[in-house]
C-alpha atoms as a PDB file:
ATOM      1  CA  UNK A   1       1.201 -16.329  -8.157  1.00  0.00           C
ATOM      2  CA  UNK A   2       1.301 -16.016 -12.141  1.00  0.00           C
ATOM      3  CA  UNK A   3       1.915 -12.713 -13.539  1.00  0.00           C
ATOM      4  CA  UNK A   4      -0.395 -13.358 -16.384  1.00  0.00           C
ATOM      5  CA  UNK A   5      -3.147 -11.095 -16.987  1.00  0.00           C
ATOM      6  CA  UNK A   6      -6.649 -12.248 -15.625  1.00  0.00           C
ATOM      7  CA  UNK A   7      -9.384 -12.965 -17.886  1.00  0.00           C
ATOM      8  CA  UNK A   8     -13.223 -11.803 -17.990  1.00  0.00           C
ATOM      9  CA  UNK A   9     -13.775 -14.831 -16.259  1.00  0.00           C
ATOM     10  CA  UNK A  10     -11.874 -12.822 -12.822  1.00  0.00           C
ATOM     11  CA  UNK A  11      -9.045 -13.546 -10.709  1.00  0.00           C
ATOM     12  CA  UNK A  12      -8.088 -10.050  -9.420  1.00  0.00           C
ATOM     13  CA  UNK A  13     -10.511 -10.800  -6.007  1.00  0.00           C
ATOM     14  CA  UNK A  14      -7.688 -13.148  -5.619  1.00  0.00           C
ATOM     15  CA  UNK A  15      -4.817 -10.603  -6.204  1.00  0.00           C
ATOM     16  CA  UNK A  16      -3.184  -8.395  -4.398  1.00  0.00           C
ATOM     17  CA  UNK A  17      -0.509  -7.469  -7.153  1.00  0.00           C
ATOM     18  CA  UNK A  18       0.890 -10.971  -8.155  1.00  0.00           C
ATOM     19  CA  UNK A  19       0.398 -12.397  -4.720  1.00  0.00           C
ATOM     20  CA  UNK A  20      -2.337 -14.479  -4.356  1.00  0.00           C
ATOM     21  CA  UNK A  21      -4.471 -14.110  -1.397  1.00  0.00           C
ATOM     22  CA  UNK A  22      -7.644 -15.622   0.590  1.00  0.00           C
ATOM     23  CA  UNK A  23     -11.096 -14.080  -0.423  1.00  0.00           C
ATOM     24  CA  UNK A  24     -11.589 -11.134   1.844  1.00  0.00           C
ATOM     25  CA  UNK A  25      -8.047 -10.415   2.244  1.00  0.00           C
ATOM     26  CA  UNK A  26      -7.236  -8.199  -0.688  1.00  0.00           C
ATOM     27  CA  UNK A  27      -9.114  -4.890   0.386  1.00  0.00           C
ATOM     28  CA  UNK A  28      -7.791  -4.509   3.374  1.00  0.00           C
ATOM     29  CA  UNK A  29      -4.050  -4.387   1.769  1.00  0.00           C
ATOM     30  CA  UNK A  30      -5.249  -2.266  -0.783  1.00  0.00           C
ATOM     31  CA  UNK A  31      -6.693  -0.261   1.219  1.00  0.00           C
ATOM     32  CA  UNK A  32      -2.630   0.033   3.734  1.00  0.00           C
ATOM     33  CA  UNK A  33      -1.500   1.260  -0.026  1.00  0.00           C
ATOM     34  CA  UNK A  34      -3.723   3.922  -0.467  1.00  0.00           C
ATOM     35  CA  UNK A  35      -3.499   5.456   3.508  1.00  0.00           C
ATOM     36  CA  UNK A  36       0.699   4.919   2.548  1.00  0.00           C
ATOM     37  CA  UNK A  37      -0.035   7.274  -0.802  1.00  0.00           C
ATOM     38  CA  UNK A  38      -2.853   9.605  -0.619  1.00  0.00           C
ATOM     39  CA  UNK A  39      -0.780  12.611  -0.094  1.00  0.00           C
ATOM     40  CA  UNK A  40       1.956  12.132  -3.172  1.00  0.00           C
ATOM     41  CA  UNK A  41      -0.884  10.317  -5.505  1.00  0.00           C
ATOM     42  CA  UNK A  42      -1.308  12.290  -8.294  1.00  0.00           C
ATOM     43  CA  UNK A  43       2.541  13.236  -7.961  1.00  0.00           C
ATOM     44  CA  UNK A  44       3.195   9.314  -8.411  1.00  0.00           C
ATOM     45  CA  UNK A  45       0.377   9.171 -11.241  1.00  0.00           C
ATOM     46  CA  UNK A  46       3.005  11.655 -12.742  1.00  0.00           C
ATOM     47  CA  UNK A  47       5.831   9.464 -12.427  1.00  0.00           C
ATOM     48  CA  UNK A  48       3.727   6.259 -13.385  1.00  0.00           C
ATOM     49  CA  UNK A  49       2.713   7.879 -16.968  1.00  0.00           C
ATOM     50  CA  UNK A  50       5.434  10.181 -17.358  1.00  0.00           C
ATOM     51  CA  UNK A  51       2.891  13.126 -16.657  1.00  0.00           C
ATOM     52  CA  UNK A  52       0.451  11.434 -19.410  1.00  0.00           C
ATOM     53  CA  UNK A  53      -2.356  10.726 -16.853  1.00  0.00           C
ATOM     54  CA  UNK A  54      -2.932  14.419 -17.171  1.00  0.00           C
ATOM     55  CA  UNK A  55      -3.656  14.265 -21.096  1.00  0.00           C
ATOM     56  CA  UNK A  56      -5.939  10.987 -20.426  1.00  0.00           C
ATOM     57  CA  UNK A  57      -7.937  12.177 -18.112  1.00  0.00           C
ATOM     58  CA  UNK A  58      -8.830  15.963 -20.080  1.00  0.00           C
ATOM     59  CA  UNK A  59      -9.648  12.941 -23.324  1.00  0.00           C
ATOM     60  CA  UNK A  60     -11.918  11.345 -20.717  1.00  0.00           C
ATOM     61  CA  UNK A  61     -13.492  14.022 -19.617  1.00  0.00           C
ATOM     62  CA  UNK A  62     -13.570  15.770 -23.410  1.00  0.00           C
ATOM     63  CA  UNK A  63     -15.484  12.460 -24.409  1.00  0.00           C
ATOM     64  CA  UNK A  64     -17.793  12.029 -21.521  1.00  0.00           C
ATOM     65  CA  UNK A  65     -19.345  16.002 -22.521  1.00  0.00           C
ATOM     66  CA  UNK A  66     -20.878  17.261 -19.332  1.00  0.00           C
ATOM     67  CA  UNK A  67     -23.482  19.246 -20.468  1.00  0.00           C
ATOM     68  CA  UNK A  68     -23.697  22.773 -19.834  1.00  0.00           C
ATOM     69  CA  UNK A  69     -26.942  22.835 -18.004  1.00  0.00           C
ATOM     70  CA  UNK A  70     -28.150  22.579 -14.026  1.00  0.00           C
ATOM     71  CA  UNK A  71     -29.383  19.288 -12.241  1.00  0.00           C
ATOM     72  CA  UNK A  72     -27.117  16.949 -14.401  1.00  0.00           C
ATOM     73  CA  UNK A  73     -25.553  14.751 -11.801  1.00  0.00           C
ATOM     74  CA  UNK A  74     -22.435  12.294 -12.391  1.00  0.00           C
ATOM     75  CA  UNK A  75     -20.198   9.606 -10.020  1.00  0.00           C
ATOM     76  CA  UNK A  76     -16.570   9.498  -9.820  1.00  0.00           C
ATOM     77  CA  UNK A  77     -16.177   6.579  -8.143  1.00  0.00           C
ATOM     78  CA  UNK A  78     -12.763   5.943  -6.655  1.00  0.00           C
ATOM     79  CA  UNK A  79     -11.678   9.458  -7.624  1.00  0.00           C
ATOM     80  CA  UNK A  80     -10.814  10.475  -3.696  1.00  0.00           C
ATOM     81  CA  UNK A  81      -8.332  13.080  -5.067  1.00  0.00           C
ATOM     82  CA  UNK A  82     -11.126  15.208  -6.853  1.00  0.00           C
ATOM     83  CA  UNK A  83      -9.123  14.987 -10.034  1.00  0.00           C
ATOM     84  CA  UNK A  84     -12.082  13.864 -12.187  1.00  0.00           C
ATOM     85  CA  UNK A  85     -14.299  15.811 -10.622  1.00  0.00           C
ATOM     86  CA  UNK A  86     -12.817  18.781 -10.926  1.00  0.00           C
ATOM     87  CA  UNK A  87     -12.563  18.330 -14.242  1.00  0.00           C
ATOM     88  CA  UNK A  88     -16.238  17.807 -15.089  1.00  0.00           C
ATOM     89  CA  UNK A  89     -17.543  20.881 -13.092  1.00  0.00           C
ATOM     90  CA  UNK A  90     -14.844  22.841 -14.797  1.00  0.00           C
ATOM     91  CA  UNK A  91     -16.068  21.223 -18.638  1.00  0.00           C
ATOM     92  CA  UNK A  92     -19.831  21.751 -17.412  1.00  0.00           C
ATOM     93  CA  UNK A  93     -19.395  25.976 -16.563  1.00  0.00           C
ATOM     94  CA  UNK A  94     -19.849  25.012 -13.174  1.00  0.00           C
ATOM     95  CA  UNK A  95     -23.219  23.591 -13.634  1.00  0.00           C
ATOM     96  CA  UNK A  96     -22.838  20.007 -13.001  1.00  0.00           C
ATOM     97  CA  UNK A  97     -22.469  18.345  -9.447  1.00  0.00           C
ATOM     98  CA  UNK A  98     -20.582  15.497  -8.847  1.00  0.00           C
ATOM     99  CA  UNK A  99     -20.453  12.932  -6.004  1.00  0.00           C
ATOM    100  CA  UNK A 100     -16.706  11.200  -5.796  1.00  0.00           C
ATOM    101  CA  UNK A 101     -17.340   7.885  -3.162  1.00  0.00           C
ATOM    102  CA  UNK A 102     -14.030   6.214  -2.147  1.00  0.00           C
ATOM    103  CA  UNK A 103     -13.579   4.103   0.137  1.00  0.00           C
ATOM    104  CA  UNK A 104     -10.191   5.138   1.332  1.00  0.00           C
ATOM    105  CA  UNK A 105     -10.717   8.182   3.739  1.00  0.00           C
ATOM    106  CA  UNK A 106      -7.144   9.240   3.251  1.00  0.00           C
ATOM    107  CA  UNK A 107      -7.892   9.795  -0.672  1.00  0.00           C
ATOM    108  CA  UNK A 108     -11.374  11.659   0.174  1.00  0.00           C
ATOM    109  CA  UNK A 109      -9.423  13.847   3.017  1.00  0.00           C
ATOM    110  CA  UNK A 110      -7.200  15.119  -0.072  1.00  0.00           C
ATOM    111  CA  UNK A 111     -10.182  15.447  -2.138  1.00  0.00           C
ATOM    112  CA  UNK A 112     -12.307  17.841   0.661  1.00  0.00           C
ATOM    113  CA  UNK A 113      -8.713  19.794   1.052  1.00  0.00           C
ATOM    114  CA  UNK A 114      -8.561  20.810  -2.826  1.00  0.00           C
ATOM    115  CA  UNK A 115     -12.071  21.441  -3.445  1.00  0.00           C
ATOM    116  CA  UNK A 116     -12.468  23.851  -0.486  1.00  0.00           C
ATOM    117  CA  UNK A 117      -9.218  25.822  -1.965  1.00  0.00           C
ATOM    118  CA  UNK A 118     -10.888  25.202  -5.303  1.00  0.00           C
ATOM    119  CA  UNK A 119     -14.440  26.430  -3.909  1.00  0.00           C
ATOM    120  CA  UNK A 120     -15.895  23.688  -5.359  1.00  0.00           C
ATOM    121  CA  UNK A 121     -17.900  22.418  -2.295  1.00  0.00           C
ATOM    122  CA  UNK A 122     -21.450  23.352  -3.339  1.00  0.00           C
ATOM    123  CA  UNK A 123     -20.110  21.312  -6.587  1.00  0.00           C
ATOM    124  CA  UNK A 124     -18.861  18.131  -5.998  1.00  0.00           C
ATOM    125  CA  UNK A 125     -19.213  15.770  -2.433  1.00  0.00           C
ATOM    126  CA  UNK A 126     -17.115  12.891  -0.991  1.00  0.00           C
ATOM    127  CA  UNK A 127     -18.585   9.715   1.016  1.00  0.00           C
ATOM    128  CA  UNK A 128     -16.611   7.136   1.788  1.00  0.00           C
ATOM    129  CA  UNK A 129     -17.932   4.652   0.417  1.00  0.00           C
ATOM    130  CA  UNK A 130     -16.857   0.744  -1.021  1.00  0.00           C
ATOM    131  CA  UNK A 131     -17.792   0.802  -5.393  1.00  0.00           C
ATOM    132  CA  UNK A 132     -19.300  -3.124  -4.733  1.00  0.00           C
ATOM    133  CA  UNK A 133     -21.623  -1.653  -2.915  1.00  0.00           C
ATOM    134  CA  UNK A 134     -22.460   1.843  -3.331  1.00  0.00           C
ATOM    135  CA  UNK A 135     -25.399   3.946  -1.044  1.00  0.00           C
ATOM    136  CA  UNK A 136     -26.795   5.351  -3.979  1.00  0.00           C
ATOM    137  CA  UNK A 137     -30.567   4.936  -5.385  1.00  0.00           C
ATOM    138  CA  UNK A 138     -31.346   3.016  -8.706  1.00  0.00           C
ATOM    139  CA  UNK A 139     -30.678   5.505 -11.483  1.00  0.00           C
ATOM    140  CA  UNK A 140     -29.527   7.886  -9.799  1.00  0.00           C
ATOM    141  CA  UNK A 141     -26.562   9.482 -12.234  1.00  0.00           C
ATOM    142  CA  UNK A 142     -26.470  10.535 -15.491  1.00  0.00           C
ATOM    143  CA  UNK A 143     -22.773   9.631 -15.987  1.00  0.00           C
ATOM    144  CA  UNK A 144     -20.280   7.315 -14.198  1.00  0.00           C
ATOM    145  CA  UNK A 145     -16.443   7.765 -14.259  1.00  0.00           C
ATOM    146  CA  UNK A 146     -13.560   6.025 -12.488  1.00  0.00           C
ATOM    147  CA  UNK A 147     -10.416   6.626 -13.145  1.00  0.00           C
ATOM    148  CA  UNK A 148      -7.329   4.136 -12.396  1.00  0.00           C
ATOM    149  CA  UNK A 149      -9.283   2.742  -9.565  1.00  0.00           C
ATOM    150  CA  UNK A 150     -11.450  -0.482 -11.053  1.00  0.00           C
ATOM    151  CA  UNK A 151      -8.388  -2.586 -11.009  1.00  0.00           C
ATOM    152  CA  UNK A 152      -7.984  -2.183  -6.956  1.00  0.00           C
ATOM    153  CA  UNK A 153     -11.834  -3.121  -6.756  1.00  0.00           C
ATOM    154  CA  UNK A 154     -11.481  -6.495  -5.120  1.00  0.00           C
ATOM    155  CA  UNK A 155     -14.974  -7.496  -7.397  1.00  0.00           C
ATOM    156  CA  UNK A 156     -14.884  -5.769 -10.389  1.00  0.00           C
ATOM    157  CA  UNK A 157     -18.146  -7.563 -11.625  1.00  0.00           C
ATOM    158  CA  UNK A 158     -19.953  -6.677  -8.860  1.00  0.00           C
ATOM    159  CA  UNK A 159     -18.886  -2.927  -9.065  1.00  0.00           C
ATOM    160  CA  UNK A 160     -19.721  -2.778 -12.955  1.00  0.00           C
ATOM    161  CA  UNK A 161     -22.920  -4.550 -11.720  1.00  0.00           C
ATOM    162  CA  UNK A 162     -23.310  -1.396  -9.295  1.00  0.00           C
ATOM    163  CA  UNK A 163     -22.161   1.224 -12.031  1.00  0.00           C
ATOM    164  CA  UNK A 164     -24.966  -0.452 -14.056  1.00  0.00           C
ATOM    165  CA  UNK A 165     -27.250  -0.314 -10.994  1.00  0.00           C
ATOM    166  CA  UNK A 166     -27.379   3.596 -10.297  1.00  0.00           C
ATOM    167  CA  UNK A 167     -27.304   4.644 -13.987  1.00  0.00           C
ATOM    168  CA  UNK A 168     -30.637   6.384 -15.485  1.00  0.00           C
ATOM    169  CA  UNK A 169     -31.300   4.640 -18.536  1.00  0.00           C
ATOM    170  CA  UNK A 170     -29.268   6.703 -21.630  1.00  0.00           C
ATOM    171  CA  UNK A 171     -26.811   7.046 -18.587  1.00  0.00           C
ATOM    172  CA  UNK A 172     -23.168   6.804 -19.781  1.00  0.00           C
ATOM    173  CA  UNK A 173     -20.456   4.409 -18.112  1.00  0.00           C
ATOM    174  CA  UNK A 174     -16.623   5.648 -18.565  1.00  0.00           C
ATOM    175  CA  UNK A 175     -13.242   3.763 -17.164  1.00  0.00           C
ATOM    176  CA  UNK A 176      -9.908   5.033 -17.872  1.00  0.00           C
ATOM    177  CA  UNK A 177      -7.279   2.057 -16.595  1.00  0.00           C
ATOM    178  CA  UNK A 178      -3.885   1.142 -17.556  1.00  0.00           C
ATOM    179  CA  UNK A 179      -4.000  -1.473 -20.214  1.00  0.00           C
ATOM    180  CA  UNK A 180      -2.087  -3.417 -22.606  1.00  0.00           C
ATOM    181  CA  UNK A 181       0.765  -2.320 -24.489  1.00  0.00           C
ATOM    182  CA  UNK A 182       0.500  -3.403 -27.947  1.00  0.00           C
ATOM    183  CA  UNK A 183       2.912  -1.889 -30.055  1.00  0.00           C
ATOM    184  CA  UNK A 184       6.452  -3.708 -30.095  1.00  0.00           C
ATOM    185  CA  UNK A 185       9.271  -2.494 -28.286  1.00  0.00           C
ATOM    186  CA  UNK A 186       6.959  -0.180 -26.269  1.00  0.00           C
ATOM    187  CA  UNK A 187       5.636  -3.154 -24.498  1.00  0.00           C
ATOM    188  CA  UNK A 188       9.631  -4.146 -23.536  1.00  0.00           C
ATOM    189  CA  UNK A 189      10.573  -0.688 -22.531  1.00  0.00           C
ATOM    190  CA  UNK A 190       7.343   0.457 -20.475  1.00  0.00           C
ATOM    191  CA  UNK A 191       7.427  -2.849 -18.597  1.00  0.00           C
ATOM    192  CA  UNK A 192      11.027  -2.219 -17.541  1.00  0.00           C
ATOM    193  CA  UNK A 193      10.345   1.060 -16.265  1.00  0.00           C
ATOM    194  CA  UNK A 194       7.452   0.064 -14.351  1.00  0.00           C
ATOM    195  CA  UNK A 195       9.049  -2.843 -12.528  1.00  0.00           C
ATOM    196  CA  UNK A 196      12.425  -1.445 -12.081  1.00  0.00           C
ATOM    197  CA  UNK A 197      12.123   2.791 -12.146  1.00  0.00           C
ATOM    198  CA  UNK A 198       9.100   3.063 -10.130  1.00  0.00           C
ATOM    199  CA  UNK A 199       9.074   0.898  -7.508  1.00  0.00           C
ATOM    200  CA  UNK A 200      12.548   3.130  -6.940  1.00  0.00           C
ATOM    201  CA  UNK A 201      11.301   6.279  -7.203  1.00  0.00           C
ATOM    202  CA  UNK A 202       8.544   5.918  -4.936  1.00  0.00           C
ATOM    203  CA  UNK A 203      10.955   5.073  -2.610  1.00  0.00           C
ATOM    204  CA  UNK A 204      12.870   8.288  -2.786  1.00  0.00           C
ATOM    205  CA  UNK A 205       9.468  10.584  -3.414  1.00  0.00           C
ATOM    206  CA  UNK A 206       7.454   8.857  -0.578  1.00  0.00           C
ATOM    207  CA  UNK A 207       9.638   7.029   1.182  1.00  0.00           C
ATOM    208  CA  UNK A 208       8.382   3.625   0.664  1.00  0.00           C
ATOM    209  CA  UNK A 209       8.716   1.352  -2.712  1.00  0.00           C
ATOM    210  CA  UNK A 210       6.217  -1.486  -1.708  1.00  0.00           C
ATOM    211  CA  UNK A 211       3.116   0.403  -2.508  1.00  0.00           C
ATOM    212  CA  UNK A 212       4.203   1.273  -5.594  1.00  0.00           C
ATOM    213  CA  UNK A 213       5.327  -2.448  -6.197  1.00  0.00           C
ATOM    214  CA  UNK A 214       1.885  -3.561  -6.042  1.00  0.00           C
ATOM    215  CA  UNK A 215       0.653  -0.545  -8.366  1.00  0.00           C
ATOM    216  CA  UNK A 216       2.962  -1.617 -10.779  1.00  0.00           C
ATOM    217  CA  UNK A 217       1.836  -5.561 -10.584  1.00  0.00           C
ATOM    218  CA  UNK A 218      -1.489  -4.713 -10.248  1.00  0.00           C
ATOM    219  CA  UNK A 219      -1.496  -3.213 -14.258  1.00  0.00           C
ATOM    220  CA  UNK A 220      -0.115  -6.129 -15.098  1.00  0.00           C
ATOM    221  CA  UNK A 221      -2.767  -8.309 -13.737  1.00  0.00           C
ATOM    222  CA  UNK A 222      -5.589  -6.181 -14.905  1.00  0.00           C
ATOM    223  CA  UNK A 223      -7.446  -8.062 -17.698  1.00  0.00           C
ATOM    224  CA  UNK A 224      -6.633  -6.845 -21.377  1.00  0.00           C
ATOM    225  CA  UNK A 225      -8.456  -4.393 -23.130  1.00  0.00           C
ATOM    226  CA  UNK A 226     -11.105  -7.098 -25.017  1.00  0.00           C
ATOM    227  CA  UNK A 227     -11.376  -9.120 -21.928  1.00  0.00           C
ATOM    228  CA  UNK A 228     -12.207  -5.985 -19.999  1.00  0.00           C
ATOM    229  CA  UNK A 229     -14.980  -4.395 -22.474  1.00  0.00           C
ATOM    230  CA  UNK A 230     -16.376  -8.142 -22.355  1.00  0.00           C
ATOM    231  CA  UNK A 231     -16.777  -8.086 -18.575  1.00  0.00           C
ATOM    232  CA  UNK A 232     -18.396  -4.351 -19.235  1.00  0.00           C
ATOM    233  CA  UNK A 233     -21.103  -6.067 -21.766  1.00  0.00           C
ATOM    234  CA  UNK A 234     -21.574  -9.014 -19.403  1.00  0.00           C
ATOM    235  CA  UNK A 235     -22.809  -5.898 -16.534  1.00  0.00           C
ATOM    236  CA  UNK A 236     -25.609  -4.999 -18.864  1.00  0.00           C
ATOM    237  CA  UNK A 237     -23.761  -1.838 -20.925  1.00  0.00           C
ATOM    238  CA  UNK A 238     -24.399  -1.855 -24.582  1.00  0.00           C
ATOM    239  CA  UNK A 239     -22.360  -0.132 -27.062  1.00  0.00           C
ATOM    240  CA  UNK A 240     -19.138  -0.836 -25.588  1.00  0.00           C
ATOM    241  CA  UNK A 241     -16.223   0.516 -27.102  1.00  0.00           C
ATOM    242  CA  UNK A 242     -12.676   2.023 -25.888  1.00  0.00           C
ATOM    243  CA  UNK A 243      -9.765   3.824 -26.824  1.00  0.00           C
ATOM    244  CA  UNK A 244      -6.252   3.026 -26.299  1.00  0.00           C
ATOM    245  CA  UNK A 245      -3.873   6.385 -25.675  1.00  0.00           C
ATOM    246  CA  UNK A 246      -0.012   5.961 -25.862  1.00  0.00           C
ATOM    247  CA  UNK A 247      -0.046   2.744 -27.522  1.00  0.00           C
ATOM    248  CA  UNK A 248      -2.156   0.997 -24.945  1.00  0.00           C
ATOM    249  CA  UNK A 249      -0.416   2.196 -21.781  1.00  0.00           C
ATOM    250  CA  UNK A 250      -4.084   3.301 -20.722  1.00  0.00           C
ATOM    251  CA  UNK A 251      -7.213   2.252 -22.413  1.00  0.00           C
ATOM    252  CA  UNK A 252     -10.309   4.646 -21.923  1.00  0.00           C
ATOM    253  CA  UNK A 253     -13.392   2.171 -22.121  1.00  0.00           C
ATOM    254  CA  UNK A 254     -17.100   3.313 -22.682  1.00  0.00           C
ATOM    255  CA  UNK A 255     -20.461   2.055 -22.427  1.00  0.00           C
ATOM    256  CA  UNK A 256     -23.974   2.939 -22.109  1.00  0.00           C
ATOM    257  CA  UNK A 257     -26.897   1.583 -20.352  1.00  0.00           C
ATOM    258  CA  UNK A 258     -29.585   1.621 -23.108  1.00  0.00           C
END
């Protein structure tokens, strides 16, 4: 299969990194990966962004606001680790609860372990749960997040159509992703360490370099940064906009449903 990015007309239903596979096929391979690399995750999300997925998510959480107040309710939807969520109880004083669906149980079993040494449970829950189609009543949240997790979503326009779906109207939408490069040089030297370095170094951290393979190819599949916010506007959201940190490495998208 092509390693050229997909398009907001789709393609990544078909890919499983820059393999092409039947329809149906890809989730269940994404979902070997994630079993394969729940426990060293976030230590891999270190090695993947040289410890920058850190910084991204504290600017995604800085520009979502949670508000300081009880009752305000938000989604972080493939977020099994609890990394978002923490973050957004922590920015709200405490006040905000947050419900983290994943549909790896792997992920959400590391999530439940660090919010009970957290003692976060009264604040945040995990349900397993697939982001196509989530169990969750029409307006529902006042904010959702996903972080790194949109481009493993066999459907992405279904699961934007979802995110859309269990919004309350002034509801915000936020999706932090790995994205483009587009400053020269940067582009030649962050591609070489992603196909060569950390395929490698998974190997030696957790034993294994294929997930990490189709981590890397899966970036590089993910549509680019316009094509992305168009698929976002095509869901419904209005006043799309994003941000690009470390010269497009990750892109933090936005949009609101109006």
């Amino acid at each position: 299969m092509s390693n050229e990015r997909t398009t907001a007309g789709g393609g990544m239903e078909n890919s499983f990194g820059f393999r092409k596979v039947a329809e149906g096929d890809k989730q269940p391979l994404v979902d070997e990966v994630f079993h394969k690399v729940a426990r060293r995750y976030d230590v891999m999300n270190d090695l993947m962004s040289g410890g920058l997925h850190r910084l991204w998510k504290d600017a995604m959480v800085s520009w979502l606001n949670p508000p300081k107040r009880a009752g305000w309710r938000s989604l972080d939807v493939a977020g099994g680790t609890g990394d978002i969520a923490f973050r957004i109880i922590e920015a709200s004083g405490g006040r905000a609860h947050t419900t983290v669906p994943d549909i790896n149980g792997s992920m959400l079993g590391v999530g439940r372990d660090r919010a009970a040494k957290r003692g976060l449970t009264d604040n945040v829950e995990f349900v397993e749960a697939n982001a196509e189609d989530l169990p969750f009543d029409d307006g529902a949240f006042d904010a959702y997040t996903i972080a790194f997790g949109i481009r493993n979503v066999p459907q992405i326009d279904k699961a934007l159509s979802e995110a859309y779906r269990v919004l309350k109207p002034g509801g915000r939408f936020l999706c932090l992703e790995f994205s483009e490069v587009d400053m020269p040089v940067l582009d030649r030297v962050y591609e070489a360490w992603s196909f060569n370095a950390i395929p490698r170094i998974g190997q030696i951290v957790a034993g294994e370099a294929e997930p990490y393979r189709y981590l890397v190819e899966s970036i590089r599949k993910f549509p680019d940064q316009r094509n992305f916010a168009a698929m976002i506007e095509a869901a419904g959201f209005e006043r799309v906009t994003w941000r690009n940190f470390s010269g497009g490495i990750a892109a933090l998208h936005s949009g609101w449903k109006l």
